[in-house]
N, C-alpha and C. Protein backbone atom coordinates (compact mmCIF):
# COMPACT_ATOMS: atom_id res chain seq x y z
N UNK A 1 -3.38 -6.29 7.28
CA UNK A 1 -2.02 -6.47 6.86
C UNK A 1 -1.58 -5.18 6.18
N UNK A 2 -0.16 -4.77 6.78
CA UNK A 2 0.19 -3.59 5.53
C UNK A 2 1.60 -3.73 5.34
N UNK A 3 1.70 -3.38 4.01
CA UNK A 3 2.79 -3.04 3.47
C UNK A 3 3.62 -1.85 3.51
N UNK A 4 5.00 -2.16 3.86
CA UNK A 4 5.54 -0.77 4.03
C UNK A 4 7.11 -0.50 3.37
N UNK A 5 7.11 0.09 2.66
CA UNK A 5 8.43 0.61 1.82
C UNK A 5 9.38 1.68 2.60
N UNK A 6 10.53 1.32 3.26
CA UNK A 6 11.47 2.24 3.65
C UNK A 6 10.22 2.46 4.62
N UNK A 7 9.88 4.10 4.71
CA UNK A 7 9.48 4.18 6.03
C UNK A 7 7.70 4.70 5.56
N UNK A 8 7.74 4.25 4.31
CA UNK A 8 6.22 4.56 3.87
C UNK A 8 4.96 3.72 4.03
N UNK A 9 3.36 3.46 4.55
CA UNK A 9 3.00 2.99 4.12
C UNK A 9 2.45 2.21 3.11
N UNK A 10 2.42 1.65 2.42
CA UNK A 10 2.36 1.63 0.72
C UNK A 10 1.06 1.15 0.24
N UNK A 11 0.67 -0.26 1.03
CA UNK A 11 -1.15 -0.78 0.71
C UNK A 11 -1.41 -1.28 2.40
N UNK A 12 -2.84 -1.14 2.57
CA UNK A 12 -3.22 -2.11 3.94
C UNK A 12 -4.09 -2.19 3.70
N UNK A 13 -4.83 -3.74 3.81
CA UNK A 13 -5.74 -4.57 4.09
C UNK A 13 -6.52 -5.18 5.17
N UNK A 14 -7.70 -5.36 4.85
CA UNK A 14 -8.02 -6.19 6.21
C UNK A 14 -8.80 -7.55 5.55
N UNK A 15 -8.32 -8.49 6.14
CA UNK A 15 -8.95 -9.69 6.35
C UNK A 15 -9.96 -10.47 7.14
N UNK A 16 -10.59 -11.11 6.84
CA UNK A 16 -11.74 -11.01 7.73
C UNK A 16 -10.88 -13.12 7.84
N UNK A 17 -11.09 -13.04 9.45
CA UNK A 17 -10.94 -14.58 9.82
C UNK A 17 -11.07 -15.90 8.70
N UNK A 18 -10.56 -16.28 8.37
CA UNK A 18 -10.97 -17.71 7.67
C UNK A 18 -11.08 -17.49 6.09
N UNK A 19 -10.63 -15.84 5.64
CA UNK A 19 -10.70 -15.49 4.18
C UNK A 19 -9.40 -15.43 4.15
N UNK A 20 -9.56 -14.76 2.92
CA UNK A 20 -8.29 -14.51 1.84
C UNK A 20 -8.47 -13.42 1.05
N UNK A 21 -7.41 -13.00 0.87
CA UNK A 21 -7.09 -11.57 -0.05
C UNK A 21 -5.83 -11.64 -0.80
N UNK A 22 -6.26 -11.09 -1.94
CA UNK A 22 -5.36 -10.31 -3.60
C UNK A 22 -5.29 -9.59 -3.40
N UNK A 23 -3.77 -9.10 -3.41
CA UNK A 23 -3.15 -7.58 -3.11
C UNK A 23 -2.45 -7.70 -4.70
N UNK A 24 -3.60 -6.33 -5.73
CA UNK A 24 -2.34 -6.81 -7.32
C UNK A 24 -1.37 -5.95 -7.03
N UNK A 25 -0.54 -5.23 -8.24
CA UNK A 25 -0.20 -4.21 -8.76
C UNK A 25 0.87 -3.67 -7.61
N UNK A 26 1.69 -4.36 -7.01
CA UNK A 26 2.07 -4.02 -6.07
C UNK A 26 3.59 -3.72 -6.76
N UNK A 27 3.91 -2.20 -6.49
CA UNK A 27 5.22 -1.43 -7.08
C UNK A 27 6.26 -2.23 -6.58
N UNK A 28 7.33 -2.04 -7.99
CA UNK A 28 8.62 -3.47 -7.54
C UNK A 28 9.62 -2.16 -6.10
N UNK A 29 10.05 -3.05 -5.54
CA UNK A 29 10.62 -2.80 -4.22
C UNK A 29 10.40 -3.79 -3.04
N UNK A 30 10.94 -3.60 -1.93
CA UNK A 30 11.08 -4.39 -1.13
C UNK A 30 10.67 -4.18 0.26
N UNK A 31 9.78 -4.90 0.71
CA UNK A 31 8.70 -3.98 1.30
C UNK A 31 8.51 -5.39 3.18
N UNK A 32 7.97 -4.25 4.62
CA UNK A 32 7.93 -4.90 5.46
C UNK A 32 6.59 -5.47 5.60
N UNK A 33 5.91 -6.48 6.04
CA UNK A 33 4.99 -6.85 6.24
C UNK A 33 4.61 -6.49 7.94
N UNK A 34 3.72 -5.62 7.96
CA UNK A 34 2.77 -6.15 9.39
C UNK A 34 1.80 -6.72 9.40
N UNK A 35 1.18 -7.08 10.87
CA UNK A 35 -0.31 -7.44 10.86
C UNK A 35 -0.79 -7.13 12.67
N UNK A 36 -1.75 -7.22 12.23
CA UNK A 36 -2.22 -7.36 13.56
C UNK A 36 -3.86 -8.03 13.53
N UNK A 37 -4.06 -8.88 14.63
CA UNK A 37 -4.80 -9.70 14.97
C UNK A 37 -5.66 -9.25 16.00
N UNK A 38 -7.25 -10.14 16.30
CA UNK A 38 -7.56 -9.64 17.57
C UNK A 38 -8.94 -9.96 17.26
N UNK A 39 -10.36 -9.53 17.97
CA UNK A 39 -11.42 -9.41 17.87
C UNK A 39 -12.16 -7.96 17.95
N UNK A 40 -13.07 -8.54 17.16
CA UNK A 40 -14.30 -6.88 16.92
C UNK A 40 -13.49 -5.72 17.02
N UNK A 41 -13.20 -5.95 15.56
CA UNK A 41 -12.50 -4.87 14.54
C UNK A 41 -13.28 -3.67 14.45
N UNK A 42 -12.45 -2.53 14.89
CA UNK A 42 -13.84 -1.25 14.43
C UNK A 42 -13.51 -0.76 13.77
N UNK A 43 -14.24 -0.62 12.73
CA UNK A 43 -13.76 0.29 11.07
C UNK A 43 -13.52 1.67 11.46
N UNK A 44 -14.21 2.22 12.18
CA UNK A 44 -14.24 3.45 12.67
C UNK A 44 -12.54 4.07 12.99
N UNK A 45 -12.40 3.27 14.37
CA UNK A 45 -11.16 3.23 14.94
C UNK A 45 -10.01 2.82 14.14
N UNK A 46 -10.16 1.56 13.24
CA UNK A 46 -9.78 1.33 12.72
C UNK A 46 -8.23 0.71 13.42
N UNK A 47 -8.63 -0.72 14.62
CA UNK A 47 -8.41 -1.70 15.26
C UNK A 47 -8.95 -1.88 15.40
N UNK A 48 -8.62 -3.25 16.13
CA UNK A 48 -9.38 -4.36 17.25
C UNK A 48 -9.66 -3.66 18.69
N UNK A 49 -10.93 -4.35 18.90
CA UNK A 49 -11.04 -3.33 20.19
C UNK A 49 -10.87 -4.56 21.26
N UNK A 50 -10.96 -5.68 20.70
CA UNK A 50 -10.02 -7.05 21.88
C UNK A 50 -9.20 -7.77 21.99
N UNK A 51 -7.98 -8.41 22.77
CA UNK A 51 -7.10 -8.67 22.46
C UNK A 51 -6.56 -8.61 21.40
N UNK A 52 -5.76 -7.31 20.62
CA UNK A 52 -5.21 -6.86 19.81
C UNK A 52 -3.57 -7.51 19.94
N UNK A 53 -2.93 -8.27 18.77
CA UNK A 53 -1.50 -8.48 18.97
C UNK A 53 -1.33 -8.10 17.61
N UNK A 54 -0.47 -7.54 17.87
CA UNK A 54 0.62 -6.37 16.75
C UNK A 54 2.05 -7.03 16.60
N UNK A 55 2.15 -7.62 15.26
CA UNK A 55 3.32 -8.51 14.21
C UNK A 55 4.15 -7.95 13.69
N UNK A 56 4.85 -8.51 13.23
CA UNK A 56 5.69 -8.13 11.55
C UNK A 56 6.35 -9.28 11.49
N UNK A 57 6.06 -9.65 10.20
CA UNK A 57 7.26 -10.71 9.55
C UNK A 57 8.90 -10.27 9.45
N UNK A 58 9.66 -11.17 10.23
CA UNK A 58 11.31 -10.68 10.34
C UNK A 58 11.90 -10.86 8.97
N UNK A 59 11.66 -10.89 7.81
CA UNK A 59 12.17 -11.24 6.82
C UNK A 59 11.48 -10.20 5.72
N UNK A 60 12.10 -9.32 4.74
CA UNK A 60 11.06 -8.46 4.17
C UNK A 60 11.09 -9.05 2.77
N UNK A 61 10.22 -8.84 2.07
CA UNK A 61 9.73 -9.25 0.62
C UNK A 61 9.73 -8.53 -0.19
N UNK A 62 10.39 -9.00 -1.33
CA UNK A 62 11.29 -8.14 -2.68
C UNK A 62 10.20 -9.00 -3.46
N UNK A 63 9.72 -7.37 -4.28
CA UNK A 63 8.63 -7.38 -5.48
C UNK A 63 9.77 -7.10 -6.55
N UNK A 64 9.39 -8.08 -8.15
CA UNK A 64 10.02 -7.08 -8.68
C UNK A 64 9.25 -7.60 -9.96
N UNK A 65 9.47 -6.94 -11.43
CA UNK A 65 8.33 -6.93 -12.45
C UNK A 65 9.01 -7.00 -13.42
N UNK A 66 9.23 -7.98 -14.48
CA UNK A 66 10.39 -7.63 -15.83
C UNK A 66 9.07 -7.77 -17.12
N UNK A 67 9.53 -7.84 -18.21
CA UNK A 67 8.31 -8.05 -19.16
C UNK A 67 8.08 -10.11 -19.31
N UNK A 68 8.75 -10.84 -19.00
CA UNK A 68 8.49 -12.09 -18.19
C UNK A 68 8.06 -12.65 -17.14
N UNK A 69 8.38 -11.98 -16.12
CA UNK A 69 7.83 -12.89 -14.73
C UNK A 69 7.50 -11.60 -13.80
N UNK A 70 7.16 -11.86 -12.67
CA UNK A 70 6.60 -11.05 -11.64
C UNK A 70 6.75 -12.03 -10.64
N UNK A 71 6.70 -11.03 -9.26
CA UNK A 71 6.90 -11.71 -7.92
C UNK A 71 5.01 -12.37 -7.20
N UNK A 72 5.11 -13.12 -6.93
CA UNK A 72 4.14 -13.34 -6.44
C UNK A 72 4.29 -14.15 -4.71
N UNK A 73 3.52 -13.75 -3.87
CA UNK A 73 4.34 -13.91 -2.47
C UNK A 73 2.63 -14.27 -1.81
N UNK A 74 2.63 -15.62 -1.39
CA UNK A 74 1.02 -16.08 -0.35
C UNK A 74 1.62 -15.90 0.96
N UNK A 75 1.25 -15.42 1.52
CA UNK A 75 1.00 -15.25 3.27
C UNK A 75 0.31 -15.59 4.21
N UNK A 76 0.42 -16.48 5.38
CA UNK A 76 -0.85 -16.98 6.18
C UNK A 76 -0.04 -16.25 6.94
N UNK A 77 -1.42 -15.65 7.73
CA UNK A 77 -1.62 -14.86 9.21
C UNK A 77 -1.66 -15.07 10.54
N UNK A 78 -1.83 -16.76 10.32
CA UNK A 78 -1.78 -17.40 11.65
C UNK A 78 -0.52 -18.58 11.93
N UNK A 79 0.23 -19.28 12.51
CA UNK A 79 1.05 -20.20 12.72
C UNK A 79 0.62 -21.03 11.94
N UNK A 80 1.57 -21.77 10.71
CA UNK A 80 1.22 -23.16 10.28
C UNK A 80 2.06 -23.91 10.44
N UNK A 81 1.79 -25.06 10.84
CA UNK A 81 3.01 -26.12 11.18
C UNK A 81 3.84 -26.59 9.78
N UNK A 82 5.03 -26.61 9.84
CA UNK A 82 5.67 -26.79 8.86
C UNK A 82 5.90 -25.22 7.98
N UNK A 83 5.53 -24.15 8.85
CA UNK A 83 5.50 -22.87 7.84
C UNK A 83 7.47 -22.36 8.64
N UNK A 84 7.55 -21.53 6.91
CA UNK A 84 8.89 -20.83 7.30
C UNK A 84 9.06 -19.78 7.61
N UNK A 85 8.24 -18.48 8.09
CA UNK A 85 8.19 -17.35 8.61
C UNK A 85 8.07 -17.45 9.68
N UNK A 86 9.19 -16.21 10.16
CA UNK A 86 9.41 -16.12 11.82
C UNK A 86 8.74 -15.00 11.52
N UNK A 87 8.06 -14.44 12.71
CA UNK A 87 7.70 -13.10 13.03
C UNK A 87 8.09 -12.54 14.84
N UNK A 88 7.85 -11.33 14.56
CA UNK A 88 8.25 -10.70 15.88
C UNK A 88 7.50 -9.64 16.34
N UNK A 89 7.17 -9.26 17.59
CA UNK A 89 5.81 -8.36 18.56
C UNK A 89 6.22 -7.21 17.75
N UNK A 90 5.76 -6.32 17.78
CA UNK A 90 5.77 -4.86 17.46
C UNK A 90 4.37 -4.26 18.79
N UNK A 91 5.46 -3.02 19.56
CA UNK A 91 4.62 -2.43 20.03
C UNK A 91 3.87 -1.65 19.54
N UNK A 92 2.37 -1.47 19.90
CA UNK A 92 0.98 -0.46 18.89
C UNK A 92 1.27 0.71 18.58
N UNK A 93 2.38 1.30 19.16
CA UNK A 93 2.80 2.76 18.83
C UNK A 93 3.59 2.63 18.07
N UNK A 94 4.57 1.78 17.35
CA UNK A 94 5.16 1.46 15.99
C UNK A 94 4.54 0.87 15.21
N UNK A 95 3.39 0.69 15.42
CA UNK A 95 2.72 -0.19 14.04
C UNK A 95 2.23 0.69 13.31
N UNK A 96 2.50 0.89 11.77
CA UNK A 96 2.07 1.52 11.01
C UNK A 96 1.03 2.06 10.97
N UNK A 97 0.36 3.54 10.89
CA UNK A 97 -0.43 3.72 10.89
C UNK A 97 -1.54 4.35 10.02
């Protein structure tokens, strides 16, 4: 998963199937989500080297930090029934890199 500000990368993660990840400290702004999915991930390469599908959430997510509250935002990676995020393909040559 990565985060991207205007046209910057900002944090990216990887998740491993069936886990979960804490992204803290994340600078207030408003930021795009990608992802991409697939099998036998090569750290090296740094993709999937099998059926690779390349995301982004159509809706972007506003961080912001006062001395009271903070944004806090959970994300699932796969379709959940009853979930409210649309997402849309991104071809591999626009996916953040």
């Amino acid at each position: 998963m990565t985060l991207v500000r205007g046209k910057s990368k900002a944090i990216s993660v990887y998740v491993r199937a069936r886990s979960t990840a804490n992204v803290r400290d994340v600078r207030d702004g408003t930021y795009r989500i990608y992802f991409t999915t697939g099998y036998r991930f090569s750290t090296s390469k740094g993709r999937f080297a099998r059926s690779a599908v390349y995301q982004r959430f159509n809706d972007r997510l506003k961080f912001a930090t006062t001395s009271r509250q903070y944004s806090i935002w959970t994300l699932t990676l796969n379709p959940v029934k009853g979930g409210n995020a649309r997402t849309s393909s991104v071809n591999p040559k626009d996916f953040p890199a």
